[in-house]
N, C-alpha and C. Protein backbone atom coordinates (compact mmCIF):
# COMPACT_ATOMS: atom_id res chain seq x y z
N UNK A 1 -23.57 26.37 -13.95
CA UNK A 1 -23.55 26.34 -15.40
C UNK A 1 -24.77 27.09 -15.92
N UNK A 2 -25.20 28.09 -16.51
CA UNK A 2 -25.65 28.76 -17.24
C UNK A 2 -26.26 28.15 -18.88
N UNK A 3 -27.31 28.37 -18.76
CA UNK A 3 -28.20 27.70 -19.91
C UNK A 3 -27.68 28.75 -21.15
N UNK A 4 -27.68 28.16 -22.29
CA UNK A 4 -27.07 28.66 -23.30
C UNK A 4 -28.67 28.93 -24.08
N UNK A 5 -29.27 29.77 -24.42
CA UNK A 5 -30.09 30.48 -25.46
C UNK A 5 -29.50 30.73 -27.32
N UNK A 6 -30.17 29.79 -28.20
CA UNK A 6 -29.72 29.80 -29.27
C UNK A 6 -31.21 29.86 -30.28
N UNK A 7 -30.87 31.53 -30.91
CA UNK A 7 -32.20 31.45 -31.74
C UNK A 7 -31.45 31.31 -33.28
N UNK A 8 -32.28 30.99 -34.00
CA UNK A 8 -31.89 30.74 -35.62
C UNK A 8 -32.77 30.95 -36.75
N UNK A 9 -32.16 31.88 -37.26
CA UNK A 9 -33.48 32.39 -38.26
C UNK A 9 -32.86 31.76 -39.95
N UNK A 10 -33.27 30.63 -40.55
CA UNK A 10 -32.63 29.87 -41.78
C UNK A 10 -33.63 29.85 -43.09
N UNK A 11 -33.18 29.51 -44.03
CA UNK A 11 -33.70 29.27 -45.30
C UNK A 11 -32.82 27.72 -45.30
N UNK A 12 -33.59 26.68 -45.91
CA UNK A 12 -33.49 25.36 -45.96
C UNK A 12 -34.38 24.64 -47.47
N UNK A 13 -33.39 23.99 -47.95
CA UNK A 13 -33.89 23.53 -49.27
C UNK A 13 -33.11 21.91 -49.33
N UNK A 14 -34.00 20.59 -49.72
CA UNK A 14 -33.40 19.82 -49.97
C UNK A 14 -34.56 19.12 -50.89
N UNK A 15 -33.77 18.18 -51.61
CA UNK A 15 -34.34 17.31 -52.83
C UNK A 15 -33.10 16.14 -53.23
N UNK A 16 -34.15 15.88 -54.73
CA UNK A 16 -32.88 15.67 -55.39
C UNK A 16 -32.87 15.18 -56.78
N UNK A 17 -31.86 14.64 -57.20
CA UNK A 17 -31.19 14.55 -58.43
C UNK A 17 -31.38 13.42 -58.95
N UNK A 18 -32.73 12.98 -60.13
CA UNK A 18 -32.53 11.61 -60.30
C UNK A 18 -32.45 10.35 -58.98
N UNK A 19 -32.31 9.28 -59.69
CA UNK A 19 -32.61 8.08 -58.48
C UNK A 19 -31.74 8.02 -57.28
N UNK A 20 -30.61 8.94 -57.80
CA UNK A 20 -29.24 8.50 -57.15
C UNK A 20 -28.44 9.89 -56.19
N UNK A 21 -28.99 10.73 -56.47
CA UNK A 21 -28.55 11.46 -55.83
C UNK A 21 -29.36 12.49 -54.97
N UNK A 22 -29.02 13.27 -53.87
CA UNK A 22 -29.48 14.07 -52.74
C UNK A 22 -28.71 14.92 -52.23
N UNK A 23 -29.43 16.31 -52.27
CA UNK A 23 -28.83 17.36 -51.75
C UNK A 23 -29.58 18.31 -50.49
N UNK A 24 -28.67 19.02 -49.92
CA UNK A 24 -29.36 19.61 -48.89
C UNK A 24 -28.27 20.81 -48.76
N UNK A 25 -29.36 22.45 -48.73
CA UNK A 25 -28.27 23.85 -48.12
C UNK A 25 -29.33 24.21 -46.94
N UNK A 26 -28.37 25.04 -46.93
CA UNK A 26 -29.05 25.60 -45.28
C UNK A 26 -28.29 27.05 -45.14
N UNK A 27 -28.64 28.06 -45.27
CA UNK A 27 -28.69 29.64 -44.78
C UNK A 27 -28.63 29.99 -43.75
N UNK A 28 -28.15 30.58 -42.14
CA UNK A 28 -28.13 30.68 -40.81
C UNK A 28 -28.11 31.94 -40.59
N UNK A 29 -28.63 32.63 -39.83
CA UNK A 29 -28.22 33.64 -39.03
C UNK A 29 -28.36 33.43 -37.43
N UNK A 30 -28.10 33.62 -36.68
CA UNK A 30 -27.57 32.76 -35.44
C UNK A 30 -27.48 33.92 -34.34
N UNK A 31 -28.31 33.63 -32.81
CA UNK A 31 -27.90 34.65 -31.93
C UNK A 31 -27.94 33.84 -30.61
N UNK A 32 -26.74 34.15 -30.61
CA UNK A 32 -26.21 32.65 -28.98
C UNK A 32 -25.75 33.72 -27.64
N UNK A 33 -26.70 33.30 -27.01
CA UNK A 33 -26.06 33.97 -25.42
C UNK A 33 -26.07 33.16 -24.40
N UNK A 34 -25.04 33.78 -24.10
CA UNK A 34 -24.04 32.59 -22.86
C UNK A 34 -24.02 31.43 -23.39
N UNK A 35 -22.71 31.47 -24.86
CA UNK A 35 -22.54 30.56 -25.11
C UNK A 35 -21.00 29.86 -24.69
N UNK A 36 -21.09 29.00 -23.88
CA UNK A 36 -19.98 28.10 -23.39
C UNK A 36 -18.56 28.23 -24.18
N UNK A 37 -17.44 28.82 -24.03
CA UNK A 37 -16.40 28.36 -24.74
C UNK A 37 -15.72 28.18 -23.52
N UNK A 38 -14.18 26.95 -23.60
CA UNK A 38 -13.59 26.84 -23.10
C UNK A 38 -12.42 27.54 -23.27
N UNK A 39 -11.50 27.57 -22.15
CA UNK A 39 -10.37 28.32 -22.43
C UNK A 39 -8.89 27.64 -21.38
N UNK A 40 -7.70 27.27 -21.86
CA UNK A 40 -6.80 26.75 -20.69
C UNK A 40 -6.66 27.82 -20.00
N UNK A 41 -6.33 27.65 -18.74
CA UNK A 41 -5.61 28.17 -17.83
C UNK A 41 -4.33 28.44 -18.12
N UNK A 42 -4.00 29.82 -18.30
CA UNK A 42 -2.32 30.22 -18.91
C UNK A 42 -1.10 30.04 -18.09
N UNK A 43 -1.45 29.35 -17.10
CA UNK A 43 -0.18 28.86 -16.46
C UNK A 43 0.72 27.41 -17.04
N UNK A 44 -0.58 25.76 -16.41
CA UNK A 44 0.69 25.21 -17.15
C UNK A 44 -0.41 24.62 -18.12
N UNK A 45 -1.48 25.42 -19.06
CA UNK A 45 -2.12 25.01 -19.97
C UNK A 45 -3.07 23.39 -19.67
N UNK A 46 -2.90 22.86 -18.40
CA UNK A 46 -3.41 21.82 -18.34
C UNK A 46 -4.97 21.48 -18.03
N UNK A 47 -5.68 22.68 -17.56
CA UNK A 47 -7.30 22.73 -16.96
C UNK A 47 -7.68 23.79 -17.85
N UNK A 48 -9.25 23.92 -17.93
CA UNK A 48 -9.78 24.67 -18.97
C UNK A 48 -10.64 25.34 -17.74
N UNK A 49 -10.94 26.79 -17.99
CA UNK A 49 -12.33 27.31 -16.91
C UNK A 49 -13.08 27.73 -18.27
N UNK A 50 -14.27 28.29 -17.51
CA UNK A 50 -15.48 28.54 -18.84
C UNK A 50 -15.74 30.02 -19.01
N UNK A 51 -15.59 29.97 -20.03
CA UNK A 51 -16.17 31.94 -20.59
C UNK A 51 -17.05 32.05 -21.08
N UNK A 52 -18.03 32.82 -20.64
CA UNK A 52 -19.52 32.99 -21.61
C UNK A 52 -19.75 33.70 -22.40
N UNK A 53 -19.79 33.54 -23.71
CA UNK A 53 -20.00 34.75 -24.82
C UNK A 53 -21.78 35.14 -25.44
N UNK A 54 -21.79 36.63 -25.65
CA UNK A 54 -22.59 36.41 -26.77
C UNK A 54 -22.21 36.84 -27.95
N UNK A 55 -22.92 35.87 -29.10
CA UNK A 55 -21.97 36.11 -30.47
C UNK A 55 -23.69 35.94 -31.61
N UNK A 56 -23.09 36.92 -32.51
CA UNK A 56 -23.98 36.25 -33.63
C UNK A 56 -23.17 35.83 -34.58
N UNK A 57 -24.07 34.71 -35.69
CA UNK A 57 -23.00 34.34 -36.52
C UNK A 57 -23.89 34.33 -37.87
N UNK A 58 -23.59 34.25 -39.38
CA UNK A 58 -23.79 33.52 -40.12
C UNK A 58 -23.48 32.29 -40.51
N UNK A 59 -23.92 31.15 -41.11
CA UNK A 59 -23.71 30.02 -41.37
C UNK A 59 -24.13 29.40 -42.60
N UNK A 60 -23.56 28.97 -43.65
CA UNK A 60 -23.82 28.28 -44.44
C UNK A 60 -23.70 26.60 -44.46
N UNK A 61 -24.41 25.96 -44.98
CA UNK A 61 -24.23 24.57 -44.60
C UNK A 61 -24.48 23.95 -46.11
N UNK A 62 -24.28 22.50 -46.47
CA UNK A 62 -24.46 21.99 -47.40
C UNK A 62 -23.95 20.91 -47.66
N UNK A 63 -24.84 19.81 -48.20
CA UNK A 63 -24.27 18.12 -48.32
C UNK A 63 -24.94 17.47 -49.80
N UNK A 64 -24.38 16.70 -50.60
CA UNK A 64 -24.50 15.98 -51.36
C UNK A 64 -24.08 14.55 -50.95
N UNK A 65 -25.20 13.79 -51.66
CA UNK A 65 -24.83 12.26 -51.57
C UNK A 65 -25.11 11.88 -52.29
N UNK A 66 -24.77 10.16 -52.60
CA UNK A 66 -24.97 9.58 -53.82
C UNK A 66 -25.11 7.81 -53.42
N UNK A 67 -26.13 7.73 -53.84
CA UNK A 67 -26.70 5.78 -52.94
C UNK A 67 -27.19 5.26 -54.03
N UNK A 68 -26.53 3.76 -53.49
CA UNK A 68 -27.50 2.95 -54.40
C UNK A 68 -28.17 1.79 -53.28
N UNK A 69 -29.18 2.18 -53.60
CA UNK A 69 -30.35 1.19 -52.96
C UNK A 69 -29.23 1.13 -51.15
N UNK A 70 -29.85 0.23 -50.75
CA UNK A 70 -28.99 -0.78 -49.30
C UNK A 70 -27.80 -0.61 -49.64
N UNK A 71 -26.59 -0.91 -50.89
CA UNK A 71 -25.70 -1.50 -50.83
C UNK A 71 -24.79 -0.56 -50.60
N UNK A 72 -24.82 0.50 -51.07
CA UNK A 72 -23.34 1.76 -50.63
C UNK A 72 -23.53 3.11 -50.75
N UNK A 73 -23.17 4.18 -50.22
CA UNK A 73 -23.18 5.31 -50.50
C UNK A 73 -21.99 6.32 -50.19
N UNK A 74 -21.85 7.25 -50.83
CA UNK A 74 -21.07 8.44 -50.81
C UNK A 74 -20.98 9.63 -50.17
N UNK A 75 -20.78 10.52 -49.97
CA UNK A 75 -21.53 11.88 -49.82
C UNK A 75 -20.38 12.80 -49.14
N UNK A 76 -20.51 13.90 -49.26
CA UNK A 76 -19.82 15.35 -48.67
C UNK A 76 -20.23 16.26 -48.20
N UNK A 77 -20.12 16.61 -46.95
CA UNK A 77 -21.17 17.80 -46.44
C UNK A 77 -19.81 18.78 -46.09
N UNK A 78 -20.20 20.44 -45.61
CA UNK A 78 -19.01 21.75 -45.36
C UNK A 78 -20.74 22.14 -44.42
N UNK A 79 -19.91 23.01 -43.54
CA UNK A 79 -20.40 24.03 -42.74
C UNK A 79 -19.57 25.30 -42.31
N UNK A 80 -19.81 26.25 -42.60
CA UNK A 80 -19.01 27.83 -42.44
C UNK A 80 -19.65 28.41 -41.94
N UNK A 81 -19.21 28.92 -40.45
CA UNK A 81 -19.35 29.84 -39.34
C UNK A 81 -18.87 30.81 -39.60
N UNK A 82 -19.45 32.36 -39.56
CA UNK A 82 -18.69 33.47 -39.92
C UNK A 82 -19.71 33.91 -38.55
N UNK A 83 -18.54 34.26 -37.13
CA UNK A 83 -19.12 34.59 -35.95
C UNK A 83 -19.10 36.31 -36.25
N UNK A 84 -19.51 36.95 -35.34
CA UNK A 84 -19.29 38.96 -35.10
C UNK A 84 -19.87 39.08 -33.99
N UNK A 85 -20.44 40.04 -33.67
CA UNK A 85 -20.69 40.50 -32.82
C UNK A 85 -20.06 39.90 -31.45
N UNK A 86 -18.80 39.09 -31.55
CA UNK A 86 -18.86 38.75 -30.05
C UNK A 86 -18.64 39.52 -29.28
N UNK A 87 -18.89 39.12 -27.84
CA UNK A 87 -18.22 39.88 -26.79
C UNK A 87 -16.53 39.65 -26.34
N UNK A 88 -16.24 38.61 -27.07
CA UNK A 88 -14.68 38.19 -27.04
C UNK A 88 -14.23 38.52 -28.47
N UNK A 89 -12.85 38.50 -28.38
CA UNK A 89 -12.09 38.85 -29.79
C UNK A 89 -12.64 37.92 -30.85
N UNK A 90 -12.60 36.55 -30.03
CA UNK A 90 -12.90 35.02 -31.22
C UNK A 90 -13.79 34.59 -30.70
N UNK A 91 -14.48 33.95 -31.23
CA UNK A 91 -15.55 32.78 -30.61
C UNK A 91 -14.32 31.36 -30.59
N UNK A 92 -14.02 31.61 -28.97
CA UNK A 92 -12.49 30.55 -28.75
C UNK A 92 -13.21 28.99 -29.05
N UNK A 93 -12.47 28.17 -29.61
CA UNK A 93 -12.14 26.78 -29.84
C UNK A 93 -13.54 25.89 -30.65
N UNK A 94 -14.30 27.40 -31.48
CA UNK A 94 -15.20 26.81 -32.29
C UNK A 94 -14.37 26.87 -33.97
N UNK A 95 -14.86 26.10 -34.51
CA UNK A 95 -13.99 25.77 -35.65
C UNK A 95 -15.33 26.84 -37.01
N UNK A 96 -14.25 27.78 -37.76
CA UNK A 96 -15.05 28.01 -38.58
C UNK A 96 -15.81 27.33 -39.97
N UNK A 97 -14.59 26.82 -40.06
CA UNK A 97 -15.26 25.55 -40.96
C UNK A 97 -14.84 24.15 -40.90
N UNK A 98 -16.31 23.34 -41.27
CA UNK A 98 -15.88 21.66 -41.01
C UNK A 98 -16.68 21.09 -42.41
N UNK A 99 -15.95 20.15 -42.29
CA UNK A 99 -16.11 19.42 -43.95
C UNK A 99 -16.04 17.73 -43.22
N UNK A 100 -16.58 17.49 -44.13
CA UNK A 100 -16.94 15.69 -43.20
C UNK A 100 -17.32 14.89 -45.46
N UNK A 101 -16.18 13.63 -45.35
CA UNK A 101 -16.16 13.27 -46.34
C UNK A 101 -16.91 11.81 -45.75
N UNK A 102 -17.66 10.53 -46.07
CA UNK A 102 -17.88 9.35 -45.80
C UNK A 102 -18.28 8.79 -47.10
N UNK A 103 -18.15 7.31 -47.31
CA UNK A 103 -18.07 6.43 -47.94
C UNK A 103 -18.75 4.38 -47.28
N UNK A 104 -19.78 4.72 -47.34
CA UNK A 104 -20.51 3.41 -46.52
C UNK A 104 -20.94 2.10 -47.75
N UNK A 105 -20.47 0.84 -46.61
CA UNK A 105 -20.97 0.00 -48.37
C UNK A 105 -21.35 -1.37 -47.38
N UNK A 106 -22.38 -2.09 -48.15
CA UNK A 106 -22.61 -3.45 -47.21
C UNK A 106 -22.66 -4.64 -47.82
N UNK A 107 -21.35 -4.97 -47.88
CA UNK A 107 -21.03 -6.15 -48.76
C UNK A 107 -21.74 -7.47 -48.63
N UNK A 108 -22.47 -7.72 -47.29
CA UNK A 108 -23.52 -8.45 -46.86
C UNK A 108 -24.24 -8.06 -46.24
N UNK A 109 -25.33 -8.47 -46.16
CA UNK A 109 -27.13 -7.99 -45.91
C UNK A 109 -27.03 -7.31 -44.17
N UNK A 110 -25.99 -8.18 -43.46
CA UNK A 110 -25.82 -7.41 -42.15
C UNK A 110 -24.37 -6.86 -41.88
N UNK A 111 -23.72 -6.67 -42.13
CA UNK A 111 -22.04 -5.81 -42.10
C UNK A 111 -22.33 -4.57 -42.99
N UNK A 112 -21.98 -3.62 -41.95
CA UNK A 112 -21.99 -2.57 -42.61
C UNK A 112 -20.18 -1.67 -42.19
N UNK A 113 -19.64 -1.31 -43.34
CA UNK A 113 -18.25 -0.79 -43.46
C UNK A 113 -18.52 0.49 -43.84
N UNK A 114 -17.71 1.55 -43.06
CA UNK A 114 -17.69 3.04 -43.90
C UNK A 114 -16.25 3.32 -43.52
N UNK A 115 -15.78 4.66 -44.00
CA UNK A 115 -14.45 5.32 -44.23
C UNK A 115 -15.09 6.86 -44.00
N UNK A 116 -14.22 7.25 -43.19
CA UNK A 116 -14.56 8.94 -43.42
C UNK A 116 -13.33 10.03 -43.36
N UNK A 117 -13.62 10.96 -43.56
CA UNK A 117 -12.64 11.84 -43.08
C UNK A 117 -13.06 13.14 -42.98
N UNK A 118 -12.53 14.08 -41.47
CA UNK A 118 -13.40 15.14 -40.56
C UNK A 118 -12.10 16.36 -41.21
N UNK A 119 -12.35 17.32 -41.54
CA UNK A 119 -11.34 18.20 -41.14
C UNK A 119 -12.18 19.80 -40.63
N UNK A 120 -11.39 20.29 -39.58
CA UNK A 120 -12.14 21.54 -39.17
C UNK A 120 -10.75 22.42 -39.60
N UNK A 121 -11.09 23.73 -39.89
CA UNK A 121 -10.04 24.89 -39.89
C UNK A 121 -10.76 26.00 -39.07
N UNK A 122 -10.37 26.78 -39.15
CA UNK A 122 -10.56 28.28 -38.18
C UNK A 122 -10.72 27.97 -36.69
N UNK A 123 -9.59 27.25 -35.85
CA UNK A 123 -9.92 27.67 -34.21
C UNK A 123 -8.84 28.33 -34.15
N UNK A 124 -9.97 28.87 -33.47
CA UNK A 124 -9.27 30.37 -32.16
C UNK A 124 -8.93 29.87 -31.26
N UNK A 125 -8.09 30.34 -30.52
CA UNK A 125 -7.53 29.88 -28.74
C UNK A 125 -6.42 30.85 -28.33
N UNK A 126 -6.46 30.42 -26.98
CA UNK A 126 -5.58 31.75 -26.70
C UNK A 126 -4.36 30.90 -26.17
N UNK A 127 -2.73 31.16 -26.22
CA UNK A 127 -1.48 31.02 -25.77
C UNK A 127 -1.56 31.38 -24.49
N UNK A 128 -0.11 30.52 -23.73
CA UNK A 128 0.45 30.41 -22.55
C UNK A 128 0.54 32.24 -22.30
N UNK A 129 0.63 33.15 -23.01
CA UNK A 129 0.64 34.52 -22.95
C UNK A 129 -0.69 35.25 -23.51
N UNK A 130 -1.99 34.32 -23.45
CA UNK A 130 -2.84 35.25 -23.29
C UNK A 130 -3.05 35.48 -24.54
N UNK A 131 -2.58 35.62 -25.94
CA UNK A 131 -2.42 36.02 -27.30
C UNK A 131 -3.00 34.99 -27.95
N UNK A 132 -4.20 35.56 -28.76
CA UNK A 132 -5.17 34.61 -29.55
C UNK A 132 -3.92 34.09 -30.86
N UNK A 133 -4.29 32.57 -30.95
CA UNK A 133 -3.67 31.99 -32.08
C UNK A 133 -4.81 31.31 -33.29
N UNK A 134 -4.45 30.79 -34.39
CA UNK A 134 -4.81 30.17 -34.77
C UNK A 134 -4.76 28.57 -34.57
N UNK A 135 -5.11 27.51 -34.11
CA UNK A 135 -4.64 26.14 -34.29
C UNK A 135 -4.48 25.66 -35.95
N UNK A 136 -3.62 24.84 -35.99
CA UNK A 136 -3.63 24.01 -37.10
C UNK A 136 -5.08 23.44 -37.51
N UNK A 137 -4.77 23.35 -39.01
CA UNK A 137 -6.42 22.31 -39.41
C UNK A 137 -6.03 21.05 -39.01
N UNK A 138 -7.13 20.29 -38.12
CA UNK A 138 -7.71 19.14 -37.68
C UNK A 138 -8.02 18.07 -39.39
N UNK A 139 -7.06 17.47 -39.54
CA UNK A 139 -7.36 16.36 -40.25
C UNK A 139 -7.72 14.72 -39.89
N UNK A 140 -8.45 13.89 -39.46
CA UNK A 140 -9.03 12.54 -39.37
C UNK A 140 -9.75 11.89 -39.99
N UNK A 141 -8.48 10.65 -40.32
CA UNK A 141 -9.15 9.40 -40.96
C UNK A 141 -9.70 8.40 -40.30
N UNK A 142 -10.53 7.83 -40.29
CA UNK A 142 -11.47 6.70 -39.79
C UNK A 142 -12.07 5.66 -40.60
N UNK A 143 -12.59 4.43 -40.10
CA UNK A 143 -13.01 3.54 -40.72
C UNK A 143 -13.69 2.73 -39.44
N UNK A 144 -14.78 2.38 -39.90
CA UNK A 144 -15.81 1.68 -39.27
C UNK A 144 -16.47 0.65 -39.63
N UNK A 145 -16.72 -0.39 -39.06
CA UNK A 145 -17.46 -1.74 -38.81
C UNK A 145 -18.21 -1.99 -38.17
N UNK A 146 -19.77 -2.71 -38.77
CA UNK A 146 -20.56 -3.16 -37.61
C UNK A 146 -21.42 -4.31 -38.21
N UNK A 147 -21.46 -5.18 -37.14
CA UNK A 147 -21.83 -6.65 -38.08
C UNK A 147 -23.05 -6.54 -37.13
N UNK A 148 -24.73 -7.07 -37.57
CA UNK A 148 -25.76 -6.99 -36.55
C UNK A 148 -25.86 -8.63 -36.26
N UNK A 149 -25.96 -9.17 -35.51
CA UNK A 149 -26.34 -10.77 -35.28
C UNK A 149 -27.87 -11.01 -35.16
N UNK A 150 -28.62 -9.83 -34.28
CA UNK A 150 -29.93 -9.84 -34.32
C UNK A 150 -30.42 -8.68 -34.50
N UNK A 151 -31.61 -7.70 -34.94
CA UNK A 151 -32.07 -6.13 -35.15
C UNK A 151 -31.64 -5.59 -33.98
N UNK A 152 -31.60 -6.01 -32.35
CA UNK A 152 -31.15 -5.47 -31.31
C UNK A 152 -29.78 -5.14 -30.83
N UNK A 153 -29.00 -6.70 -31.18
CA UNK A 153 -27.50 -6.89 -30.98
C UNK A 153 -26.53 -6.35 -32.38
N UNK A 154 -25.63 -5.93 -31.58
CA UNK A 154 -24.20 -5.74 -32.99
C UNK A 154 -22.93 -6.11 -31.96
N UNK A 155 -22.21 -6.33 -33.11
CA UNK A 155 -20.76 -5.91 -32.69
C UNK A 155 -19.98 -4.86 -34.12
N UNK A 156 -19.56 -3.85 -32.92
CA UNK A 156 -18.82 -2.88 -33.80
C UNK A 156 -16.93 -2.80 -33.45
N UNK A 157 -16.40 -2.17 -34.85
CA UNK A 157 -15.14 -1.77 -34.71
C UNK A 157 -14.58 -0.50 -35.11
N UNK A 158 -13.74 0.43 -34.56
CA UNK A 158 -13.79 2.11 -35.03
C UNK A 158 -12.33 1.90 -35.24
N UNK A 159 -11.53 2.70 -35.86
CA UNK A 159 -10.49 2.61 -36.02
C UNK A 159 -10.46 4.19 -36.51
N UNK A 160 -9.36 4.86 -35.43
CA UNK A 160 -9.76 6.62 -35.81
C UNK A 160 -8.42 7.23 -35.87
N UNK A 161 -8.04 8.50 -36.43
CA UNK A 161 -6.78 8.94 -36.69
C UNK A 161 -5.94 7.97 -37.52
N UNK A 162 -6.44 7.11 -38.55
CA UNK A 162 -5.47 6.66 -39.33
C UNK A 162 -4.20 7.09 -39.67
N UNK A 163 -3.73 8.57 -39.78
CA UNK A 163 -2.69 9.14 -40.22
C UNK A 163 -1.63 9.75 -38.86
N UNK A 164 -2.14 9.17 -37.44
CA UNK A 164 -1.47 9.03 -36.57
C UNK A 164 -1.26 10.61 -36.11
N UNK A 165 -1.74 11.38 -36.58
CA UNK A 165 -1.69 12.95 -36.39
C UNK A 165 -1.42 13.57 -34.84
N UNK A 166 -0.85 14.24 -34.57
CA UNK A 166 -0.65 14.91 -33.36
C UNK A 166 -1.65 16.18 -33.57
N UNK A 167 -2.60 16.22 -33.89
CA UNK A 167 -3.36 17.29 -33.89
C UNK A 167 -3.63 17.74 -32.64
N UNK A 168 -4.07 19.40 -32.60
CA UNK A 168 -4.76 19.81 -31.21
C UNK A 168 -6.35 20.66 -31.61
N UNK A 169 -7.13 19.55 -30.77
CA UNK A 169 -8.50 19.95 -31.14
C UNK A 169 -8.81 21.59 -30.28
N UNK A 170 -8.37 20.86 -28.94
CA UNK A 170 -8.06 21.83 -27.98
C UNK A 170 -6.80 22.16 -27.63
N UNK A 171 -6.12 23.63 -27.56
CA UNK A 171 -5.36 24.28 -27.52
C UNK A 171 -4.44 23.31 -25.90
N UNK A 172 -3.10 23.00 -26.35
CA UNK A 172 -2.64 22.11 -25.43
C UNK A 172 -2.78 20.78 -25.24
N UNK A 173 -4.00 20.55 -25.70
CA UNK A 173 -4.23 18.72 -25.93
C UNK A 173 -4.07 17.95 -26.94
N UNK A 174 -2.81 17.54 -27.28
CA UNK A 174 -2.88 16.60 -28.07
C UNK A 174 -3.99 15.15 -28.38
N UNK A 175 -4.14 14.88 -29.24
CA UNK A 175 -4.92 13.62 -29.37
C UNK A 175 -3.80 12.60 -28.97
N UNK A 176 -4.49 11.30 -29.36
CA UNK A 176 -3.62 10.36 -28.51
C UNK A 176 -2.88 9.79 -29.89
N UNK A 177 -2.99 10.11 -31.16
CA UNK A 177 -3.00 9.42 -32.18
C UNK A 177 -3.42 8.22 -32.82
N UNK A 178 -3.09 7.41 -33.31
CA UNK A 178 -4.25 6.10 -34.31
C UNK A 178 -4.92 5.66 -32.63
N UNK A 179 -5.97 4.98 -32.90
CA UNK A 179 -6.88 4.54 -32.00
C UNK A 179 -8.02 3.40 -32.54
N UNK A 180 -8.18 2.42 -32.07
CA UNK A 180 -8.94 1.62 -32.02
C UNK A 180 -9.65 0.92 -31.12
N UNK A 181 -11.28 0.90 -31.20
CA UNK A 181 -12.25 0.43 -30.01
C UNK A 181 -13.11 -0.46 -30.64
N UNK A 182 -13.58 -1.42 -29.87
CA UNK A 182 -15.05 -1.91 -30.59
C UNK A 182 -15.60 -2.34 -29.11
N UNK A 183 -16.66 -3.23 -29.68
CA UNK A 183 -17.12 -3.94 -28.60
C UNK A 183 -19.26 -4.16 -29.11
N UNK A 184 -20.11 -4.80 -28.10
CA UNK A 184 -21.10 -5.07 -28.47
C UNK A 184 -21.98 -4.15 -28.07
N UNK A 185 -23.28 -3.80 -28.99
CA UNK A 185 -24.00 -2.87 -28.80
C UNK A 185 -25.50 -3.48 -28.74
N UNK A 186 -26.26 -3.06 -27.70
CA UNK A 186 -27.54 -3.90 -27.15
C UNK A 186 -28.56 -2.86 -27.48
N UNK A 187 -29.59 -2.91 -28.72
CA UNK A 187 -30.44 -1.74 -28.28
C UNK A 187 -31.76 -2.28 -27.82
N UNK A 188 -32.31 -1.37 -26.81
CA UNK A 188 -33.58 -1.43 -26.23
C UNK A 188 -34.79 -0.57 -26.99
């Protein structure tokens, strides 16, 4: 495996708005060598081998939020990859843009509840014939729980793909659709 080299030359600004609100952009120019993409195997699409690219990219980034005190908050962040220079046609199975919506609120002093939703658009990947496609946009709903009993101990609950989606993150892999995990979390 080959170490991936990532330099970044950015402009970065954050503040904010009154008591209640917070913002943050971010400017990128980006130069990645031997950067990891995966790719299936065009036979029966089931194993991925690794291709190393170098690519530069621009990137814009940017998030707003909106809190009150402990009890809840809002917020929306986007990120846009505009890759070139690669050495491949696409920069395969990186998403050009991702948008991430959440909604967190703590109806008591230790339970904390959020809601989110991920969507990426622009992956590249290549077909059973070798021929770069587009994938569908990646849409996921989620919702999360976590109750603390002590500052160390929790118990959490995730509940992901609400909308049961057959999406493919990766070209050939379906997700499994709705999903739910929890269990207890110990920190040291």
């Amino acid at each position: 495996v080959i170490q991936t080299k990532r330099d970044e030359v950015f402009a970065h600004v954050q503040g904010s708005l009154g008591k209640f609100y917070s913002y943050q952009a971010r400017v990128s120019w980006w130069n990645y060598m031997d950067l990891p993409t995966f790719l299936n195997d065009t036979g029966d699409q089931k194993a991925f081998y690794l291709r190393y690219q170098n690519v530069n990219a621009l990137s814009f980034q940017a998030s707003l939020r909106y809190h009150v005190a402990n009890k809840w908050s809002t917020g929306i962040s986007g990120e846009y990859y505009s890759f070139y220079r690669s050495t491949d046609q696409h920069v395969w199975h990186e998403p050009a843009t991702r948008f991430k919506w959440d909604v967190m609120v703590s109806p008591i002093p230790k339970l904390d509840v959020s809601a989110n939703m991920y969507l990426l658009t622009g992956i590249h990947a290549l077909d059973a014939t070798s021929s770069a496609v587009t994938l569908d946009p990646v849409v996921d709903l989620g919702v999360n729980a976590e109750y603390r009993f002590i500052p160390r101990l929790s118990a959490f609950l995730q509940l992901s793909n609400l909308l049961n989606s057959k999406y493919q993150r990766w070209q050939g892999y379906q997700v499994y659709g709705f999903n739910i995990y929890g269990g207890l979390r110990l920190k040291f």
